[in-house]
PDB file of N, CA and C in Angstrom:
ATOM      1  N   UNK A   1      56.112 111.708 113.336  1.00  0.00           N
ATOM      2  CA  UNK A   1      56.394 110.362 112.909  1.00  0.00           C
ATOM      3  C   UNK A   1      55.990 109.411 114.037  1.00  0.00           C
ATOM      4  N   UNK A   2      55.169 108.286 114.119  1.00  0.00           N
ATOM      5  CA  UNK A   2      54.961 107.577 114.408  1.00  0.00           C
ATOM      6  C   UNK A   2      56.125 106.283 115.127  1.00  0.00           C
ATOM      7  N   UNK A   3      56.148 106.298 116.352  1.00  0.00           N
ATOM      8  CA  UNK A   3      57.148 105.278 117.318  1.00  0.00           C
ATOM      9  C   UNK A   3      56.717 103.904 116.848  1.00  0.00           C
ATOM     10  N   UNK A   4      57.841 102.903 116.835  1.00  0.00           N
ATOM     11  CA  UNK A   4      57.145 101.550 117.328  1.00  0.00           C
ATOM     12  C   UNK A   4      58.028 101.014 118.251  1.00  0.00           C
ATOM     13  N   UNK A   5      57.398  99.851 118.540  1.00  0.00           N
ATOM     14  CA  UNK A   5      57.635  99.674 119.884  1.00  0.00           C
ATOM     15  C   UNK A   5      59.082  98.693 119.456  1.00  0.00           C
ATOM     16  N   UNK A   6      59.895  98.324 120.150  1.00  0.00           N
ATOM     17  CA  UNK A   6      61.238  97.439 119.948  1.00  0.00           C
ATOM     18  C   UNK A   6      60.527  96.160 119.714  1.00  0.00           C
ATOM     19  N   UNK A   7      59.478  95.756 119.814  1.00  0.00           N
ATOM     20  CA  UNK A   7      59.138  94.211 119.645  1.00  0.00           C
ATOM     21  C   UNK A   7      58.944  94.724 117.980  1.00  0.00           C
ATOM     22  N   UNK A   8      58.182  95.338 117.070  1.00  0.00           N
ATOM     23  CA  UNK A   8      57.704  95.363 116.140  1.00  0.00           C
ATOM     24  C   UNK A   8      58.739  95.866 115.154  1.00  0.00           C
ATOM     25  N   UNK A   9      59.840  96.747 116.031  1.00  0.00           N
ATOM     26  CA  UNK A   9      60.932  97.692 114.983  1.00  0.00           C
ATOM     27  C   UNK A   9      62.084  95.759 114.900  1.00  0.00           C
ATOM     28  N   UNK A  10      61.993  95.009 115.499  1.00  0.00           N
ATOM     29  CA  UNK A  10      62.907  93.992 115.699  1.00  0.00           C
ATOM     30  C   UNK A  10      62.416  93.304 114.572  1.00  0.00           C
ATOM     31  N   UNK A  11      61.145  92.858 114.713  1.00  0.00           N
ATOM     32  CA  UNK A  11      60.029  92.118 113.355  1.00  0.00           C
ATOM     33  C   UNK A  11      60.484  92.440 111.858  1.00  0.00           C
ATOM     34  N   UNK A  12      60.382  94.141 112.100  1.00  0.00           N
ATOM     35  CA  UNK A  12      60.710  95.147 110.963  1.00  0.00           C
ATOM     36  C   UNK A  12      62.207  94.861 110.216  1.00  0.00           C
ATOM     37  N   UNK A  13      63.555  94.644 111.175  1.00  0.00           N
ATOM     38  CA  UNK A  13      64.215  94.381 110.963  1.00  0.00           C
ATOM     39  C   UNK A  13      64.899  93.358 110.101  1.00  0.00           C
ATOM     40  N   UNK A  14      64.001  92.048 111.267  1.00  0.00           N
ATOM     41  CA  UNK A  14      64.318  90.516 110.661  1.00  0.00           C
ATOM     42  C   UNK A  14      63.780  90.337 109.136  1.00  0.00           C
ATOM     43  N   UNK A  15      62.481  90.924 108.521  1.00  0.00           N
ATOM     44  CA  UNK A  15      62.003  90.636 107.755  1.00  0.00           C
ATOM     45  C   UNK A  15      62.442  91.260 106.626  1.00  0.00           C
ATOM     46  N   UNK A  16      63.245  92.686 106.480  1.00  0.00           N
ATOM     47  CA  UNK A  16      64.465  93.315 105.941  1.00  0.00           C
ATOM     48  C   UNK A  16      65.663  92.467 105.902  1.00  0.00           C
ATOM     49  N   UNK A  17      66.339  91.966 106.610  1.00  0.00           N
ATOM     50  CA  UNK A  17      67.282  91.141 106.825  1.00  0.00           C
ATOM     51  C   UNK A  17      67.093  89.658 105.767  1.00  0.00           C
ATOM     52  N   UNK A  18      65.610  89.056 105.866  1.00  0.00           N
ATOM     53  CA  UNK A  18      65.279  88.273 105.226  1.00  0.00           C
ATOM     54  C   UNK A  18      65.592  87.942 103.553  1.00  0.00           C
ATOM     55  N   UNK A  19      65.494  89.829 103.729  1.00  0.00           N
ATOM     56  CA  UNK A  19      65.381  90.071 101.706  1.00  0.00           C
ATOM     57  C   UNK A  19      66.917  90.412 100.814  1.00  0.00           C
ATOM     58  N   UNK A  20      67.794  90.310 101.933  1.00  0.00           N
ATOM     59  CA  UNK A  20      68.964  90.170 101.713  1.00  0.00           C
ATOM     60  C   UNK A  20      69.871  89.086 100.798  1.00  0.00           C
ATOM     61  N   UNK A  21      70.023  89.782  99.562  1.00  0.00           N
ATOM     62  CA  UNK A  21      70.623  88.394  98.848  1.00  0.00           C
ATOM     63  C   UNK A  21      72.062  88.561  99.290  1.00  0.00           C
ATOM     64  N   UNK A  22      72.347  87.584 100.576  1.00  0.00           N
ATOM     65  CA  UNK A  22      74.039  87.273 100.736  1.00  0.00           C
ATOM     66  C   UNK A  22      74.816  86.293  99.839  1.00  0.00           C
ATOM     67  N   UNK A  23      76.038  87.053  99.704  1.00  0.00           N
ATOM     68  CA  UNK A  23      77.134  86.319  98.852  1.00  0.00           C
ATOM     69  C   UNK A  23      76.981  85.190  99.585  1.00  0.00           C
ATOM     70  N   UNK A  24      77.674  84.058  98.399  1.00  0.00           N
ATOM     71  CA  UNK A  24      78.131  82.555  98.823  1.00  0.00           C
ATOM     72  C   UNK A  24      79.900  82.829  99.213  1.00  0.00           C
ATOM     73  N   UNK A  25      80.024  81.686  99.973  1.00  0.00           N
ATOM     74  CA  UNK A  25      81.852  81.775 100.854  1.00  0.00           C
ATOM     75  C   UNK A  25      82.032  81.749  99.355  1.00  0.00           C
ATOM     76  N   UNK A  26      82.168  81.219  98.498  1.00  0.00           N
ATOM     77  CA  UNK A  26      82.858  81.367  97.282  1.00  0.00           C
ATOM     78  C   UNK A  26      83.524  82.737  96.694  1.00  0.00           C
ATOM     79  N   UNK A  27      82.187  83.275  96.747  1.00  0.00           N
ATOM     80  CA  UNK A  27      81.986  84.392  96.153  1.00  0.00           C
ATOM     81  C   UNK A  27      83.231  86.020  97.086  1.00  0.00           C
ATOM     82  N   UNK A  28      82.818  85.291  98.583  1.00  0.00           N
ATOM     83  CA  UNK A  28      83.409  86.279  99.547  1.00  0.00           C
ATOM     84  C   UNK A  28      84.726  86.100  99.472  1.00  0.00           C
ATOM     85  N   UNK A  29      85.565  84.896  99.214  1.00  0.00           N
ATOM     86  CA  UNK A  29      86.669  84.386  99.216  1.00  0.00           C
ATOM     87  C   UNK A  29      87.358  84.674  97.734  1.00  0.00           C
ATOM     88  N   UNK A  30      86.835  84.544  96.861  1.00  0.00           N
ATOM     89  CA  UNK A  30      87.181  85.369  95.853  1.00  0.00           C
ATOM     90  C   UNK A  30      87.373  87.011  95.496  1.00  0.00           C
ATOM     91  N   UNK A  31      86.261  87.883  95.979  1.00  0.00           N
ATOM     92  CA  UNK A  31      86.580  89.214  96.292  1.00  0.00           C
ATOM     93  C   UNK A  31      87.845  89.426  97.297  1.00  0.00           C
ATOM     94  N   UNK A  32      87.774  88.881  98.471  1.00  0.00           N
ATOM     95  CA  UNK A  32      88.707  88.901  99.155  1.00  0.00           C
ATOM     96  C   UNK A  32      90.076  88.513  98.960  1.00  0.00           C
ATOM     97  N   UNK A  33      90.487  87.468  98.062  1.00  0.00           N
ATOM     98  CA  UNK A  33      91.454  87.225  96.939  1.00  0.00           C
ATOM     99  C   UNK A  33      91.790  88.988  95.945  1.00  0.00           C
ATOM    100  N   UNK A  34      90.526  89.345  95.404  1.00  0.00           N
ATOM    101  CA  UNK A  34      90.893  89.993  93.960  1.00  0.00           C
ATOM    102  C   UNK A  34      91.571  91.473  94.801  1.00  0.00           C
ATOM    103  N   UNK A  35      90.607  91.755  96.000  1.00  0.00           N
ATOM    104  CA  UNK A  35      90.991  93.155  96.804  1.00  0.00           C
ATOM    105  C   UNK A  35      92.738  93.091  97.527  1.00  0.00           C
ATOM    106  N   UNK A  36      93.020  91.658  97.797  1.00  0.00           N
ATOM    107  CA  UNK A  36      94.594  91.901  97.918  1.00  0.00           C
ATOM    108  C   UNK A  36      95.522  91.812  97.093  1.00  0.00           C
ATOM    109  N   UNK A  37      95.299  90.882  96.243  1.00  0.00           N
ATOM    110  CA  UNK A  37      95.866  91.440  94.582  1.00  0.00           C
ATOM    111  C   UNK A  37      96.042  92.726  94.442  1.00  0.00           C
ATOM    112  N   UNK A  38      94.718  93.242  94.404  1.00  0.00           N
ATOM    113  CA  UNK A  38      94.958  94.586  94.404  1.00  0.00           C
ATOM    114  C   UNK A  38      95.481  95.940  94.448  1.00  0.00           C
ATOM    115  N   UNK A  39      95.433  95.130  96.051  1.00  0.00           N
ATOM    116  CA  UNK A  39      96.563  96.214  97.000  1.00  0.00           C
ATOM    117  C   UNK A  39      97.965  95.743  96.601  1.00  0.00           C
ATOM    118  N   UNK A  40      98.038  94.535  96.601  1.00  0.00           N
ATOM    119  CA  UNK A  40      99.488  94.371  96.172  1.00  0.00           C
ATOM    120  C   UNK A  40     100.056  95.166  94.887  1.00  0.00           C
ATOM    121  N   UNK A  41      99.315  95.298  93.764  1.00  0.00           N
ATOM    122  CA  UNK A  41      99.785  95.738  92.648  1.00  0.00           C
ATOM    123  C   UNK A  41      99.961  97.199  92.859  1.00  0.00           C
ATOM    124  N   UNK A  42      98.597  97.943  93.174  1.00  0.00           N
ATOM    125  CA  UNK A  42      98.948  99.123  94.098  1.00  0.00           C
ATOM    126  C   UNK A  42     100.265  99.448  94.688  1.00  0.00           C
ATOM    127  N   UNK A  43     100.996  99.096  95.740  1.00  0.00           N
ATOM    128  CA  UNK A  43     102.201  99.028  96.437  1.00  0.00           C
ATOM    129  C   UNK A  43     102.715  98.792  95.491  1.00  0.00           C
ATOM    130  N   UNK A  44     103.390  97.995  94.885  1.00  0.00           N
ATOM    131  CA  UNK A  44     104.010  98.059  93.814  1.00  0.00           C
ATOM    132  C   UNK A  44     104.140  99.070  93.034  1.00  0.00           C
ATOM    133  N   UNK A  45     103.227  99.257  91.932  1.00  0.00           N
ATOM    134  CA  UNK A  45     103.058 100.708  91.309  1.00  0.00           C
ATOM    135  C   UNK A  45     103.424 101.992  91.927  1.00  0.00           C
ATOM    136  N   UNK A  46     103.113 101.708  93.284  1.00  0.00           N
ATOM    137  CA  UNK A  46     103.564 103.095  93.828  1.00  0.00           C
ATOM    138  C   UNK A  46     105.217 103.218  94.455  1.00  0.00           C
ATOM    139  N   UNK A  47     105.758 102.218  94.725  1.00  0.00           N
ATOM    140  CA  UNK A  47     107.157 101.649  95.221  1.00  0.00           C
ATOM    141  C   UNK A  47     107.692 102.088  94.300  1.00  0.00           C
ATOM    142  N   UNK A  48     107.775 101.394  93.042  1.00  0.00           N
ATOM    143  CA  UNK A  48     108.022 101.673  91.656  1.00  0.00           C
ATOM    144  C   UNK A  48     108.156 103.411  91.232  1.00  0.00           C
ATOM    145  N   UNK A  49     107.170 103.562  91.296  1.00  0.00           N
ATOM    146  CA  UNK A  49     106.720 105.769  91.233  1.00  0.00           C
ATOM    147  C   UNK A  49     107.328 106.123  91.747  1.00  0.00           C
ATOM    148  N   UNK A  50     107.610 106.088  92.911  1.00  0.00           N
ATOM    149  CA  UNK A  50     108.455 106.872  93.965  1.00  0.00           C
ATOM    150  C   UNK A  50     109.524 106.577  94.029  1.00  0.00           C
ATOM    151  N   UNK A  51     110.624 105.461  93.508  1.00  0.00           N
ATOM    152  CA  UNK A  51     111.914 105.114  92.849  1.00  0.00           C
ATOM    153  C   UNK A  51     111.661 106.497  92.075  1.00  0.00           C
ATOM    154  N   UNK A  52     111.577 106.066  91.027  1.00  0.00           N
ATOM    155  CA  UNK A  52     111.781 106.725  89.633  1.00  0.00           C
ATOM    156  C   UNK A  52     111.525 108.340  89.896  1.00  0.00           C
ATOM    157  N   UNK A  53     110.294 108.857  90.818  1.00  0.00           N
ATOM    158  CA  UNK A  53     110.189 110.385  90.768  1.00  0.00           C
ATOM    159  C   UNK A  53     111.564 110.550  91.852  1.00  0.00           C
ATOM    160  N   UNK A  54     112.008 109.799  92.857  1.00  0.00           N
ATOM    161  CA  UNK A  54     113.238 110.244  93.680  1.00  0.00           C
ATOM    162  C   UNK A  54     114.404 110.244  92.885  1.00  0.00           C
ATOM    163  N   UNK A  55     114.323 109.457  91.803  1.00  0.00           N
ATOM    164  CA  UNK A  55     115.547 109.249  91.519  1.00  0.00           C
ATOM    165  C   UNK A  55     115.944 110.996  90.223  1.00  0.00           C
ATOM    166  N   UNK A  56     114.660 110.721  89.451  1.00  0.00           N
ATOM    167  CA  UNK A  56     114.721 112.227  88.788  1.00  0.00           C
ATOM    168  C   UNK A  56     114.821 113.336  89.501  1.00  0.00           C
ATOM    169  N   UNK A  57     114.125 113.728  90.907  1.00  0.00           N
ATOM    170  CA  UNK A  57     114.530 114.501  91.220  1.00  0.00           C
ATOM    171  C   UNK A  57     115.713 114.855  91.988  1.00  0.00           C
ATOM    172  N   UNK A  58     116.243 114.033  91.885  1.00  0.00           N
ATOM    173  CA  UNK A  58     117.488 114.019  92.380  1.00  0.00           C
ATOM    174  C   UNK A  58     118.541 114.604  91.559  1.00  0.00           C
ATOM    175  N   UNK A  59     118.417 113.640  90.342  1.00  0.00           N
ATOM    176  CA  UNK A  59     119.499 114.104  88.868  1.00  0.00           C
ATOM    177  C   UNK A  59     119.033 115.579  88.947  1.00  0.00           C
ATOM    178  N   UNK A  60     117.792 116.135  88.823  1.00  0.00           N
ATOM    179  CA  UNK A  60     117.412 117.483  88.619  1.00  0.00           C
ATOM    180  C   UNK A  60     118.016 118.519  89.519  1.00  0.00           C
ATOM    181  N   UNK A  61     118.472 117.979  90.646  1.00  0.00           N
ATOM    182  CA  UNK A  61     118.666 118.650  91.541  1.00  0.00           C
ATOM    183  C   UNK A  61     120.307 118.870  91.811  1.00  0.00           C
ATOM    184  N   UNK A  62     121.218 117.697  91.444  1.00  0.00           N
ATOM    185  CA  UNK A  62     122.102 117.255  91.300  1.00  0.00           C
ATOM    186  C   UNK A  62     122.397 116.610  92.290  1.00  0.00           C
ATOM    187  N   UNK A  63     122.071 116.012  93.017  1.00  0.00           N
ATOM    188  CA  UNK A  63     121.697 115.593  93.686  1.00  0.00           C
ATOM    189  C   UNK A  63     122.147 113.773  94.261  1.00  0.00           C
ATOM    190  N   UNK A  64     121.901 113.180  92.830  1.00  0.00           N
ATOM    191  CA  UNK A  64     122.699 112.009  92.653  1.00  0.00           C
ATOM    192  C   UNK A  64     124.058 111.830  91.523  1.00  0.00           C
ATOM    193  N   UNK A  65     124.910 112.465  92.598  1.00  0.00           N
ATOM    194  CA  UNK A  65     126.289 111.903  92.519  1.00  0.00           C
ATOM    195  C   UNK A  65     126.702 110.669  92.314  1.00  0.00           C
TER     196      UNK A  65
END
């Protein structure tokens, strides 16, 4: 394989970089909104799960007196 030199692999780079369609702040600020929603509902759901499977296994177990 063929080397190039850091002046030309840099060229190579920028002009890759160029063809990059970046999100608008809009766009980033909104994902970034929907991904902690997210997680929040997540935690939840799972807070929630783990009540309810502790609490059955408990009765199962006898556990909760």
């Amino acid at each position: 394989m063929a080397k190039t030199n850091p002046f030309q692999f840099l060229q190579q780079v920028r002009s890759e970089t160029s063809k990059v369609t970046w999100p608008t702040r809009r766009e980033t600020v909104t994902t970034a909104v929907m991904v902690f929603v997210f997680a929040i509902a997540a935690s939840i759901f799972f807070m929630i799960s783990d009540f309810v499977l502790k609490q059955a296994v408990g009765l199962l177990l006898g556990l909760g007196h």
